[in-house]
N, C-alpha and C. Protein backbone atom coordinates (compact mmCIF):
# COMPACT_ATOMS: atom_id res chain seq x y z
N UNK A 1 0.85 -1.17 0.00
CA UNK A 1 0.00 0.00 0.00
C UNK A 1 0.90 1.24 0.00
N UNK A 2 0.43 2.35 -0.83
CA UNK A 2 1.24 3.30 -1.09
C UNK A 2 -0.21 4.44 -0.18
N UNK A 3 1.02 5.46 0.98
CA UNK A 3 0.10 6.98 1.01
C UNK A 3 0.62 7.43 0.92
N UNK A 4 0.22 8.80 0.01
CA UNK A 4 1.20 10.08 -0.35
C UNK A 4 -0.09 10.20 -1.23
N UNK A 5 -0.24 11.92 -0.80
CA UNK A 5 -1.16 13.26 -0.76
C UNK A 5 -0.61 13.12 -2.75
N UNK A 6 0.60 13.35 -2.61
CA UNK A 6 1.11 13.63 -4.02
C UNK A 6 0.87 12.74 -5.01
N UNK A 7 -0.45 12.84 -5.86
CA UNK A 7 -1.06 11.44 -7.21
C UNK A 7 0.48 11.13 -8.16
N UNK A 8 1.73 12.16 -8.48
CA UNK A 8 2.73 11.75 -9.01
C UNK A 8 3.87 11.12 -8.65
N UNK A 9 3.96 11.51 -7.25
CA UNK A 9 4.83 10.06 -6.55
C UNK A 9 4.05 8.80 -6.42
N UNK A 10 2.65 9.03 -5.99
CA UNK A 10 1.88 7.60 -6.37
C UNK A 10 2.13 6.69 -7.19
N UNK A 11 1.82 7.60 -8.69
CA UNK A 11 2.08 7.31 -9.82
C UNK A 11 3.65 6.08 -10.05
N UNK A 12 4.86 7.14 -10.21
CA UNK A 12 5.89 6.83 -9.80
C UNK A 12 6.06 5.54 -9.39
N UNK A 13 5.70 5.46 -7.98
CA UNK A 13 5.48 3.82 -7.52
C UNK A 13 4.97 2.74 -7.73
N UNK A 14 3.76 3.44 -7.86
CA UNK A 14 3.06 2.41 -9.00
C UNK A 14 3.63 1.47 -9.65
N UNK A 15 3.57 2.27 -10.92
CA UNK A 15 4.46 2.03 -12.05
C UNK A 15 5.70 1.33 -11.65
N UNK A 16 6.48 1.84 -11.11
CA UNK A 16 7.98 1.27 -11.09
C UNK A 16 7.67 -0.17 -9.96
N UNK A 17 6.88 0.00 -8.77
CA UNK A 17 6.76 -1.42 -8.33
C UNK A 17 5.85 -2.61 -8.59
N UNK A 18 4.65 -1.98 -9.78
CA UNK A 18 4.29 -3.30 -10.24
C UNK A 18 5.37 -3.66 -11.55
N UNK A 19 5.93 -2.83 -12.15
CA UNK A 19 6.68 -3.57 -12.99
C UNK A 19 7.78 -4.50 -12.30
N UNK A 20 7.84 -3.91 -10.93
CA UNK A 20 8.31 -5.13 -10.24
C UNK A 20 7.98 -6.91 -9.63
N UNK A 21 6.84 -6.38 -9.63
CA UNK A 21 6.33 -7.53 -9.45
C UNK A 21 4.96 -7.21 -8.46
N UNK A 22 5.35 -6.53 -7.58
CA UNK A 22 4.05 -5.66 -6.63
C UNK A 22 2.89 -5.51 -7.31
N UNK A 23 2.06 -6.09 -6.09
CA UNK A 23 0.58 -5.42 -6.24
C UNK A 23 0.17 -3.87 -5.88
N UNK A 24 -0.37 -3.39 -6.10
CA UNK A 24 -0.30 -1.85 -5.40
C UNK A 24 -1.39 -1.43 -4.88
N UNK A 25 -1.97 -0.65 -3.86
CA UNK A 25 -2.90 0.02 -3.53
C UNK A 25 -2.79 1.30 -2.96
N UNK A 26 -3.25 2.68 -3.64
CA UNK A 26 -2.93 3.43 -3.31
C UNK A 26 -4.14 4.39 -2.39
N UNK A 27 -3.22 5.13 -1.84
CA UNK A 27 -4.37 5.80 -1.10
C UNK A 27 -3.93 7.47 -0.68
N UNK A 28 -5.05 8.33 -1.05
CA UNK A 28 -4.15 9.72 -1.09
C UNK A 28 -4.05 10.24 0.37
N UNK A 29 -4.31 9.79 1.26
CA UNK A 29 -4.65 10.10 2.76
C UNK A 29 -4.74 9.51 3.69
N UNK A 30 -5.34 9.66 5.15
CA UNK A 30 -4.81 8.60 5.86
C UNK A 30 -6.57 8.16 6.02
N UNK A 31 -7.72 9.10 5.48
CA UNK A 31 -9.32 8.66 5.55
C UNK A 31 -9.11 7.20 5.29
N UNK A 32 -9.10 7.28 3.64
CA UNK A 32 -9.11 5.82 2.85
C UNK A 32 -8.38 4.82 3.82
N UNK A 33 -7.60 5.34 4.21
CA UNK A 33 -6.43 4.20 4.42
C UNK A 33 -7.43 3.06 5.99
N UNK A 34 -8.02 3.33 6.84
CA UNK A 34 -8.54 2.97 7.97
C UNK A 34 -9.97 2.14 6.78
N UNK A 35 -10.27 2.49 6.61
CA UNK A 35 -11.61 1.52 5.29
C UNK A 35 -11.00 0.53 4.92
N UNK A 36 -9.86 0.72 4.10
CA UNK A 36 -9.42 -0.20 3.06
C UNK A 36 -8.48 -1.42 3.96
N UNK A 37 -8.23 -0.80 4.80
CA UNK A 37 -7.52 -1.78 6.13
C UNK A 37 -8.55 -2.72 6.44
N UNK A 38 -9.98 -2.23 6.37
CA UNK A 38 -10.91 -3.73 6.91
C UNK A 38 -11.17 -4.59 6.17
N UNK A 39 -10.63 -4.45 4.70
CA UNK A 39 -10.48 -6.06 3.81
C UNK A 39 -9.01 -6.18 3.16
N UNK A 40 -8.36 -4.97 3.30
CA UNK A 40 -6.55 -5.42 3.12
C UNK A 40 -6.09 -5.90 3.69
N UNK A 41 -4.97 -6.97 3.17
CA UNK A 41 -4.04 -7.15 4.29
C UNK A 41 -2.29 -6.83 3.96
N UNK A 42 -2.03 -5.49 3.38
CA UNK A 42 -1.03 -5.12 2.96
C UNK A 42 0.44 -5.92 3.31
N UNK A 43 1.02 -6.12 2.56
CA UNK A 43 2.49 -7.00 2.96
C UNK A 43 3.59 -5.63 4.11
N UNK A 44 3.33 -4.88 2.98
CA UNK A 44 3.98 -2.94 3.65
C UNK A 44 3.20 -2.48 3.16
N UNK A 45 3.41 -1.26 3.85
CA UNK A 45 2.71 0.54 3.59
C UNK A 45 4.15 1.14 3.92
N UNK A 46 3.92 2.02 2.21
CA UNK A 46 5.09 2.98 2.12
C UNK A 46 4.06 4.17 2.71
N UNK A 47 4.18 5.14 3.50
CA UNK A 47 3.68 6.49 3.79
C UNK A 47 4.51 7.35 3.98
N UNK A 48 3.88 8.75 3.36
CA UNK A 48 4.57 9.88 3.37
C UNK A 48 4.19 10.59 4.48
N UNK A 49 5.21 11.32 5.16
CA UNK A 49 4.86 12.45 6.45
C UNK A 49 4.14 13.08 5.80
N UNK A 50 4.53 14.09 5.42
CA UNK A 50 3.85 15.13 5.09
C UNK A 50 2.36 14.86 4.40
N UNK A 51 1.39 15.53 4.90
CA UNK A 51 0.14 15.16 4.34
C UNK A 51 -1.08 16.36 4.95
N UNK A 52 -1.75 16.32 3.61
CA UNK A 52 -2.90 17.65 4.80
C UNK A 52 -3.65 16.46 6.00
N UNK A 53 -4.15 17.17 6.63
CA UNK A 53 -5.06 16.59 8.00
C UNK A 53 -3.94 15.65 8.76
N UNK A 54 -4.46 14.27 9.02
CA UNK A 54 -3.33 13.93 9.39
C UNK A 54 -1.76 13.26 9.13
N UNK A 55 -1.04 13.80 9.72
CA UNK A 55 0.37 13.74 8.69
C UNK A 55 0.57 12.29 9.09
N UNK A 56 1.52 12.28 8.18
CA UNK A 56 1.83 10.87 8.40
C UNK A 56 2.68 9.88 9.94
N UNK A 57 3.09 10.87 10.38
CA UNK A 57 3.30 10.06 11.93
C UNK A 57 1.95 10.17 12.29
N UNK A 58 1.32 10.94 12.54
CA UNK A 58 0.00 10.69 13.81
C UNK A 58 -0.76 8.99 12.87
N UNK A 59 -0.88 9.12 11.42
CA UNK A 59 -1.01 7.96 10.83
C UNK A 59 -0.59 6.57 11.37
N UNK A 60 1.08 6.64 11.24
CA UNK A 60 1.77 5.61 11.79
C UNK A 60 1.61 5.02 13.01
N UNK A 61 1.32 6.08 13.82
CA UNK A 61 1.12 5.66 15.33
C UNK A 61 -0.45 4.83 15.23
N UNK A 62 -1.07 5.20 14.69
CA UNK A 62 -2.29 4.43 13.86
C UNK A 62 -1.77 3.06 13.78
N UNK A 63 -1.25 3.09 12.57
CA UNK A 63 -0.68 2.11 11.96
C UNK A 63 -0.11 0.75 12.70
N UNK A 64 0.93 1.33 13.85
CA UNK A 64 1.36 0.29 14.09
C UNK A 64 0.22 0.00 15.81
N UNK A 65 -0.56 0.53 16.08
CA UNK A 65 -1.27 0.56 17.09
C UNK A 65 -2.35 -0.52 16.43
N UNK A 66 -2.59 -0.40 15.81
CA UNK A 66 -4.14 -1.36 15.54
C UNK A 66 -3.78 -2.55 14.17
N UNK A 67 -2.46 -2.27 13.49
CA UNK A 67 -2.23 -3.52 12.64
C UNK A 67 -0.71 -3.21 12.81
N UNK A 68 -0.07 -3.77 14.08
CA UNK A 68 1.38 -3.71 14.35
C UNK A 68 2.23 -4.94 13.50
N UNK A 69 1.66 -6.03 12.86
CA UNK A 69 2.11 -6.98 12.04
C UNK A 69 2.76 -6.20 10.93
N UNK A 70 2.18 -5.07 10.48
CA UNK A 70 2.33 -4.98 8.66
C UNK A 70 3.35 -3.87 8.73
N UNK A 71 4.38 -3.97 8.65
CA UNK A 71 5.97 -3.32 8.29
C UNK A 71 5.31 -1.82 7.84
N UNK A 72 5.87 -0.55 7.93
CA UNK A 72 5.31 0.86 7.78
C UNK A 72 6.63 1.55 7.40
N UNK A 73 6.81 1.83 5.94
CA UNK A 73 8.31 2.55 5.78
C UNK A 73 7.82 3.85 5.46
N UNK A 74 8.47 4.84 6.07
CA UNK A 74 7.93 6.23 6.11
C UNK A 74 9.31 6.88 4.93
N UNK A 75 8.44 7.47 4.17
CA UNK A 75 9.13 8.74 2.98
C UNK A 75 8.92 9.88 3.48
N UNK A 76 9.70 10.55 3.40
CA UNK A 76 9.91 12.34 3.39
C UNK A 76 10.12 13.31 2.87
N UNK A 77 9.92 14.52 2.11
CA UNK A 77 11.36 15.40 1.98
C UNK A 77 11.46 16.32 3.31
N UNK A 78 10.56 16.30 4.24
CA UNK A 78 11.21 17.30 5.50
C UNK A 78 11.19 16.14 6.15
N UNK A 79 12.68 16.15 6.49
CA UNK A 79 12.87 14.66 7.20
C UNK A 79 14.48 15.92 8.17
N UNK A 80 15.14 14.63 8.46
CA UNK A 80 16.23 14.90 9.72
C UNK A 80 16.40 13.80 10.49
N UNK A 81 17.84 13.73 11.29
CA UNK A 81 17.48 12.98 12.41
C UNK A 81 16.47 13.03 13.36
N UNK A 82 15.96 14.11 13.24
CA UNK A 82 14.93 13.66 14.50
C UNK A 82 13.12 13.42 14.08
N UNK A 83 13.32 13.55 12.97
CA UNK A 83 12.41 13.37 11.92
C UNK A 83 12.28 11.66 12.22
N UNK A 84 13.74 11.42 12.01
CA UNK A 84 13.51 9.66 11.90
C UNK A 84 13.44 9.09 12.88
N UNK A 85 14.34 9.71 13.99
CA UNK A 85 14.42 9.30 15.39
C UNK A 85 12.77 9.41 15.37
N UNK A 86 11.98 9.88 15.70
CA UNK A 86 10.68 10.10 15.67
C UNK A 86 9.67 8.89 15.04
N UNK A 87 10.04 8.98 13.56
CA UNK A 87 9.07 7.95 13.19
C UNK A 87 9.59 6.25 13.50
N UNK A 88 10.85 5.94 13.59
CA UNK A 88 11.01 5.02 13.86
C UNK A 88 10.67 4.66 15.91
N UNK A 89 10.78 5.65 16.87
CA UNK A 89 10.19 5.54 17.67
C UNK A 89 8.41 5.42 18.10
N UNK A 90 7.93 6.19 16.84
CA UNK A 90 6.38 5.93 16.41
C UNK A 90 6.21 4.24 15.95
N UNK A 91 7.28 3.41 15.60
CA UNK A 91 7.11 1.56 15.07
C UNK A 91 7.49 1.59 13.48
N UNK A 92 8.00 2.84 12.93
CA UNK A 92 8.08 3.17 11.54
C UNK A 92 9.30 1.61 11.28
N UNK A 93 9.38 0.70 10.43
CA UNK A 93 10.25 -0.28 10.05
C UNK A 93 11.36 0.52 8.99
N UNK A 94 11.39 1.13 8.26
CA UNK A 94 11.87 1.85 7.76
C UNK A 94 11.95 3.56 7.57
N UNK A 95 12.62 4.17 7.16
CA UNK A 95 12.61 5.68 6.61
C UNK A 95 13.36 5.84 5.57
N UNK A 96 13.25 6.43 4.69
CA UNK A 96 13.58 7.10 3.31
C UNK A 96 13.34 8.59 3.10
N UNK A 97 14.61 9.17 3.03
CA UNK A 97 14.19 10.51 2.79
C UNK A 97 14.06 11.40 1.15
N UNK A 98 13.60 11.73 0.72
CA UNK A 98 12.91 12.36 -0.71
C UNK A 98 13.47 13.55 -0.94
N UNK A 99 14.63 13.41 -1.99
CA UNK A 99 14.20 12.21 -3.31
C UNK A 99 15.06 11.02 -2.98
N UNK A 100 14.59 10.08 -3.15
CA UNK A 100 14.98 8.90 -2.85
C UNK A 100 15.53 8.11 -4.17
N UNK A 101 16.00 7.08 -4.65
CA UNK A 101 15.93 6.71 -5.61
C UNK A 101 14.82 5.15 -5.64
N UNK A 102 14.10 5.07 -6.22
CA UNK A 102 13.27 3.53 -6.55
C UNK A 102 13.62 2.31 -5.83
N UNK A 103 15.28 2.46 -6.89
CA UNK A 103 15.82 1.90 -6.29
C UNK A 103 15.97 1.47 -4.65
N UNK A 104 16.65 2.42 -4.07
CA UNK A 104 16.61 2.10 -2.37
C UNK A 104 15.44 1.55 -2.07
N UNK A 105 14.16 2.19 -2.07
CA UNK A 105 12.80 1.66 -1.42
C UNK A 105 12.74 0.03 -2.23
N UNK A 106 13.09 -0.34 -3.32
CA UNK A 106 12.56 -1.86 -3.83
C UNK A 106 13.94 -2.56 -2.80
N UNK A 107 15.16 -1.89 -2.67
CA UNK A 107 15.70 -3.02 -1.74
C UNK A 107 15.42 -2.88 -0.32
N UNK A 108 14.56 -2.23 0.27
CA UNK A 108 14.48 -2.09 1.44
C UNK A 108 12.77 -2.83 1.61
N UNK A 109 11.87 -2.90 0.39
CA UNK A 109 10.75 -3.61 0.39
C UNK A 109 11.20 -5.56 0.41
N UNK A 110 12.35 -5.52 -0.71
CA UNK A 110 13.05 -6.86 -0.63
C UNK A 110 13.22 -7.73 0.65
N UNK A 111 13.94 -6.42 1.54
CA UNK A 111 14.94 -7.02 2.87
C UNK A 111 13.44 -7.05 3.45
N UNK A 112 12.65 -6.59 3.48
CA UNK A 112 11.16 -6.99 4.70
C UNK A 112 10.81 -8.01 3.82
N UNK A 113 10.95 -8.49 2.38
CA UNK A 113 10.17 -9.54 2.28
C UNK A 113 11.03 -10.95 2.44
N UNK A 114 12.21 -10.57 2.79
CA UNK A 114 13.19 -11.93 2.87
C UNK A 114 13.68 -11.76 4.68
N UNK A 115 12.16 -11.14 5.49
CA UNK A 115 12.41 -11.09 6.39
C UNK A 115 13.31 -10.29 7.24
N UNK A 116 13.95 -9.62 6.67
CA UNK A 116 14.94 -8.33 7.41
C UNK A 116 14.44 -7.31 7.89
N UNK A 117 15.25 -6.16 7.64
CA UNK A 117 14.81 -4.71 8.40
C UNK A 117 14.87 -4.04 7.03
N UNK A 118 14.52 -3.10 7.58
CA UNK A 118 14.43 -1.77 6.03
C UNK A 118 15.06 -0.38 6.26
N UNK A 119 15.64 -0.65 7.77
CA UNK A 119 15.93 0.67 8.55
C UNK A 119 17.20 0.72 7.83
């Protein structure tokens, strides 16, 4: 599952991770995202901080509070150490800061699916 406010990084992912092999589901906010959770069962959720209403940590803390199983790699471009210190103390499995390359996020989706970390 992909969130990010932004339909062209969506896009982006999309595209580049089903040509990977990924299924995708996107969602522009964190509304959708609590609905689509009661018949998904996402492998990850890439989410972006930044977001109107709620940003993406108050999300995460969501996230790993009521479906703590499903890995949560947080994207940024206002990121920092304490940005990350932050979301990874929120249960974030990963962080990526923006612009990122594809690349990084498909090997850091890899290492959670061959069981690793993404941090």
């Amino acid at each position: 599952m992909v969130i990010d406010d932004d339909g062209e990084m969506r896009a982006v992912l999309r595209d580049f991770l089903t040509r990977e092999g990924f299924q995708i589901h996107e969602e522009a906010g964190g509304e959708g995202v609590v609905v689509a959770l009661e018949s998904l069962h996402p492998a990850v959720i890439v989410l972006d901080k930044e977001m109107p209403g709620a940003n993406g940590l108050d999300l995460l803390s969501y996230l790993t509070r009521r479906h703590p199983s499903i890995p949560v790699i947080v994207i940024t471009a206002f990121g920092g150490p304490e940005v990350r210190a932050e979301a990874l103390r929120r249960g974030a499995t990963g962080y990526i800061e923006k612009p990122f390359s594809v690349a990084a996020l498909l090997g850091a989706l890899r290492a959670l699916a061959e069981g690793g970390t993404a941090r």
